[in-house]
C-alpha atoms as a PDB file:
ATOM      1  CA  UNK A   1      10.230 -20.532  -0.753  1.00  0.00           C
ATOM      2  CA  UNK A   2      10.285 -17.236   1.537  1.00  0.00           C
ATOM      3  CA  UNK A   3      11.576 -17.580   4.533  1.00  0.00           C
ATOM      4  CA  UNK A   4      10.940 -13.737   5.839  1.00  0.00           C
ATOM      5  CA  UNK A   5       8.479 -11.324   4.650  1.00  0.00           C
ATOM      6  CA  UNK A   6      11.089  -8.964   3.052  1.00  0.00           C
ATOM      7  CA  UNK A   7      11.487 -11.442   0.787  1.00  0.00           C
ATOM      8  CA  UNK A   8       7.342 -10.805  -0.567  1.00  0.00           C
ATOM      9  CA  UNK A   9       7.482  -8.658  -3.464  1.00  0.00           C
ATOM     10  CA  UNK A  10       4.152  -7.009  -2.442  1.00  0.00           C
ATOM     11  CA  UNK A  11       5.761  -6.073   0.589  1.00  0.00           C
ATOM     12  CA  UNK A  12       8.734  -4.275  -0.825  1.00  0.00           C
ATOM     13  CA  UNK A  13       6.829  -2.621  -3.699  1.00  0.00           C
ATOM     14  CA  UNK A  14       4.249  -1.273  -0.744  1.00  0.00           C
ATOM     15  CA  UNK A  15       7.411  -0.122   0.744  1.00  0.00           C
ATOM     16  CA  UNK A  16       8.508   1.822  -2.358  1.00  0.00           C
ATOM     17  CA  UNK A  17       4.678   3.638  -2.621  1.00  0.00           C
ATOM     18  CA  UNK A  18       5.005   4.358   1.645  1.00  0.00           C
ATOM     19  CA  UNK A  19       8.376   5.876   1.105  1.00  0.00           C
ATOM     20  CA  UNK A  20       7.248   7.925  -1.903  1.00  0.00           C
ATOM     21  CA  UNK A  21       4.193   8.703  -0.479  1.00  0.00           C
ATOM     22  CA  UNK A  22       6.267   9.866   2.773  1.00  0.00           C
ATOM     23  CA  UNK A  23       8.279  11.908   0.018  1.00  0.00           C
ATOM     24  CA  UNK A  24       5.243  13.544  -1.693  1.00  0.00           C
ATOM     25  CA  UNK A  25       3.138  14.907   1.286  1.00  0.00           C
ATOM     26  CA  UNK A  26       5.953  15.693   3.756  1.00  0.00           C
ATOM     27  CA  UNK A  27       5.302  19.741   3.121  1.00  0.00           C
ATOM     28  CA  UNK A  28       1.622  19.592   2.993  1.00  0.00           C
ATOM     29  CA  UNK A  29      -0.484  22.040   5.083  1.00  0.00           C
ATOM     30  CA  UNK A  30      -3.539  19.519   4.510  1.00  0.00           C
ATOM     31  CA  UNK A  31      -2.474  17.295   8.110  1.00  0.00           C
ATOM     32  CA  UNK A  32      -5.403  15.155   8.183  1.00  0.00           C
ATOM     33  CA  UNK A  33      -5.329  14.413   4.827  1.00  0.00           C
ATOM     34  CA  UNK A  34      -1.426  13.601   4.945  1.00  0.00           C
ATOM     35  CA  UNK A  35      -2.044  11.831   8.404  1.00  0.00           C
ATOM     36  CA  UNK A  36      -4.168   9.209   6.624  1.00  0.00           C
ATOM     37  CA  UNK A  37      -2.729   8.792   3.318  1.00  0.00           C
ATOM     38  CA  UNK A  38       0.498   7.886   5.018  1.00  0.00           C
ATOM     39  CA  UNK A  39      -1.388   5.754   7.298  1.00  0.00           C
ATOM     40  CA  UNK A  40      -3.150   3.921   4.664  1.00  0.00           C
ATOM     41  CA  UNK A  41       0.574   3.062   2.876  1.00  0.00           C
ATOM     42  CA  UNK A  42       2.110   2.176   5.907  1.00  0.00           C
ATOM     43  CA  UNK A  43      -0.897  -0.658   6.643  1.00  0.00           C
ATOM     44  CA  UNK A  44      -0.222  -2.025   3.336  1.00  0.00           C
ATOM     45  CA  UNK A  45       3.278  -3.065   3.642  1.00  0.00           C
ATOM     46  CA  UNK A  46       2.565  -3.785   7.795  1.00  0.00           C
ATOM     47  CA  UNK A  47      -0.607  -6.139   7.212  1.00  0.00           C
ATOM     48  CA  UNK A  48       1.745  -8.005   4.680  1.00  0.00           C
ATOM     49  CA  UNK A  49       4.610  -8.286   7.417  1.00  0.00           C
ATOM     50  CA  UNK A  50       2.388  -9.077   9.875  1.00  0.00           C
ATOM     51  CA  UNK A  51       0.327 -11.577   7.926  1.00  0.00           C
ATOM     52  CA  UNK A  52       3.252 -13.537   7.141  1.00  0.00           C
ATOM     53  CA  UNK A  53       4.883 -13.896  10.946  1.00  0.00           C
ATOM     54  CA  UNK A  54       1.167 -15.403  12.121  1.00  0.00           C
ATOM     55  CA  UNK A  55       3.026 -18.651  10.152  1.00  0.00           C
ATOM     56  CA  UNK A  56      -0.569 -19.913   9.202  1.00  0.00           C
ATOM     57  CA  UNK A  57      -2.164 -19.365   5.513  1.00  0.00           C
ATOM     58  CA  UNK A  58      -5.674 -18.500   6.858  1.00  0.00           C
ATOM     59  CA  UNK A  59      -4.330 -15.519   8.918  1.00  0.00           C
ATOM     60  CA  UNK A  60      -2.108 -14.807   5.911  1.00  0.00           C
ATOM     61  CA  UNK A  61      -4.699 -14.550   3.669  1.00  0.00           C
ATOM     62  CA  UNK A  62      -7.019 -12.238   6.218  1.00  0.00           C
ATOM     63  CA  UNK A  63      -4.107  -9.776   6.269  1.00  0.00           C
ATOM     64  CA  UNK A  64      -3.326  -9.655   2.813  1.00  0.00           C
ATOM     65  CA  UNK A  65      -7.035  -8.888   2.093  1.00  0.00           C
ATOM     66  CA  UNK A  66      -6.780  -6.070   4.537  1.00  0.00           C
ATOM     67  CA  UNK A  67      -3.461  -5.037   2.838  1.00  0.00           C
ATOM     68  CA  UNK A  68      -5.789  -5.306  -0.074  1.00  0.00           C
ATOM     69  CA  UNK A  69      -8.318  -2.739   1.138  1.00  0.00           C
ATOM     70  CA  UNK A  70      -5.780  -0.330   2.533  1.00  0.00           C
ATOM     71  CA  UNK A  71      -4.480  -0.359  -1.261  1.00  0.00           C
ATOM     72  CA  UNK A  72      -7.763   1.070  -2.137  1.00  0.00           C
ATOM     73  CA  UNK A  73      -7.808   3.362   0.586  1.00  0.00           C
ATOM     74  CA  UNK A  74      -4.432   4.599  -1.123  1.00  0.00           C
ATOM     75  CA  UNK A  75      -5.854   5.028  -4.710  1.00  0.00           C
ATOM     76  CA  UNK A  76      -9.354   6.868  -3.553  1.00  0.00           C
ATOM     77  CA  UNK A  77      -6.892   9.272  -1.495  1.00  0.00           C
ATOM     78  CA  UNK A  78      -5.283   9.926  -4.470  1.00  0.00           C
ATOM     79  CA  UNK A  79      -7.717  10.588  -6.619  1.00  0.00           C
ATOM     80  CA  UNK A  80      -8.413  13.364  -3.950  1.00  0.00           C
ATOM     81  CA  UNK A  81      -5.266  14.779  -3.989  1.00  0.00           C
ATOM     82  CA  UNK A  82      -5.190  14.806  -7.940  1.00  0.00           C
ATOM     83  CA  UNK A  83      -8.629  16.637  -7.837  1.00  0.00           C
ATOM     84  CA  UNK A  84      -7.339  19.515  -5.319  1.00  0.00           C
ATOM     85  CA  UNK A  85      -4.356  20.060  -7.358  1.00  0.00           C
ATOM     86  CA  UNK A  86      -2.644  18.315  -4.208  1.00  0.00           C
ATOM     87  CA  UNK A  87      -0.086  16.028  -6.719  1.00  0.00           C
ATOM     88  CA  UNK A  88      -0.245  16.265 -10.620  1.00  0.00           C
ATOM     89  CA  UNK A  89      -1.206  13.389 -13.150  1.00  0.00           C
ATOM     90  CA  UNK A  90       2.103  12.135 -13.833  1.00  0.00           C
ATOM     91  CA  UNK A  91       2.456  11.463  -9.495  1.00  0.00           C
ATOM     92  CA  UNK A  92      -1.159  10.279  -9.556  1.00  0.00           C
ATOM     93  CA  UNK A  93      -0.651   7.846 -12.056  1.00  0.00           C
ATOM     94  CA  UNK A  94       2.818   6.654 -11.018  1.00  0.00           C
ATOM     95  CA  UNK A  95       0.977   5.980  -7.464  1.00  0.00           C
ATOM     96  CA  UNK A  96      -2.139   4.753  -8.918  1.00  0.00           C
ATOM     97  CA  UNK A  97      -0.092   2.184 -10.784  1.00  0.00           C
ATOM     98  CA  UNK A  98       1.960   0.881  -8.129  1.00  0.00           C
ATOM     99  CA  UNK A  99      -0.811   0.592  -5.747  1.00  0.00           C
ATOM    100  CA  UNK A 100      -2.828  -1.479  -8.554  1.00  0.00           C
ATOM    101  CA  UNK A 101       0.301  -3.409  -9.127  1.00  0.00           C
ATOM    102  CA  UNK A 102       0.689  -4.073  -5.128  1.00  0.00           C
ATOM    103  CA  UNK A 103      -2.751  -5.114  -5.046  1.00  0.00           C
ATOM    104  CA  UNK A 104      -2.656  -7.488  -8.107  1.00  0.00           C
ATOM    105  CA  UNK A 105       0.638  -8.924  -6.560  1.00  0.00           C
ATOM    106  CA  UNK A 106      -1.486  -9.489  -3.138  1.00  0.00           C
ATOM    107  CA  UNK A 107      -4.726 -11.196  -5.331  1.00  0.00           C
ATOM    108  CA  UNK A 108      -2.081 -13.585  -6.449  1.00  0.00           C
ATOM    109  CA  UNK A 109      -0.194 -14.230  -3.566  1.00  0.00           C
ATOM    110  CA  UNK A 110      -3.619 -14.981  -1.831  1.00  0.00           C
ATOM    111  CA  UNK A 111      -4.877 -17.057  -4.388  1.00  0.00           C
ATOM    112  CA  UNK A 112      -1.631 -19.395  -3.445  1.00  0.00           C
ATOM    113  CA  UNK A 113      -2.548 -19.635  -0.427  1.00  0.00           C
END
């Protein structure tokens, strides 16, 4: 049973891809592209925090799915950067991955709910 939502492993693999993603872009010139990259991690790991302190499945669930879509946000971002030379393939598909992973973790936390 979790009994706090750093206990969710969605929620601390999101935190890994936010952190790395903080890593990655921190020197880019491209602001608004940075801006919402960084954005779009961060509401994966806070829609799964949040989610979980409403303390009722049905709220859960519409947060994870938004956690869900912000992980997709994440993955067409990076094929962006991958295409402007931004991050190479190895990054993109490290990112890629975990973001899949994160998202597969959130259609199975959901579907226990």
């Amino acid at each position: 049973m979790i009994s706090k939502f750093e206990e969710i492993l969605s929620w601390q693999k999101a935190r890994t891809l936010t952190i790395s993603i903080y890593k990655t872009f921190e020197n880019s010139k491209d602001f608004g592209f940075k801006n919402q990259i960084e954005r779009a991690s961060v509401s994966i790991m806070n829609n799964i925090a949040e989610g979980y302190e409403r303390k009722s499945n049905k709220e859960f669930s519409y947060f994870l799915y938004v956690a869900k879509g912000s992980c997709a946000e994440v993955r067409s971002m990076l094929y962006l950067a991958k295409d402007l030379n931004t991050i190479n393939k190895t990054e993109f598909d490290e990112f890629y991955n975990l973001s899949l992973e994160i998202s597969r973790l959130l259609s199975g936390l959901i579907k226990t709910l």
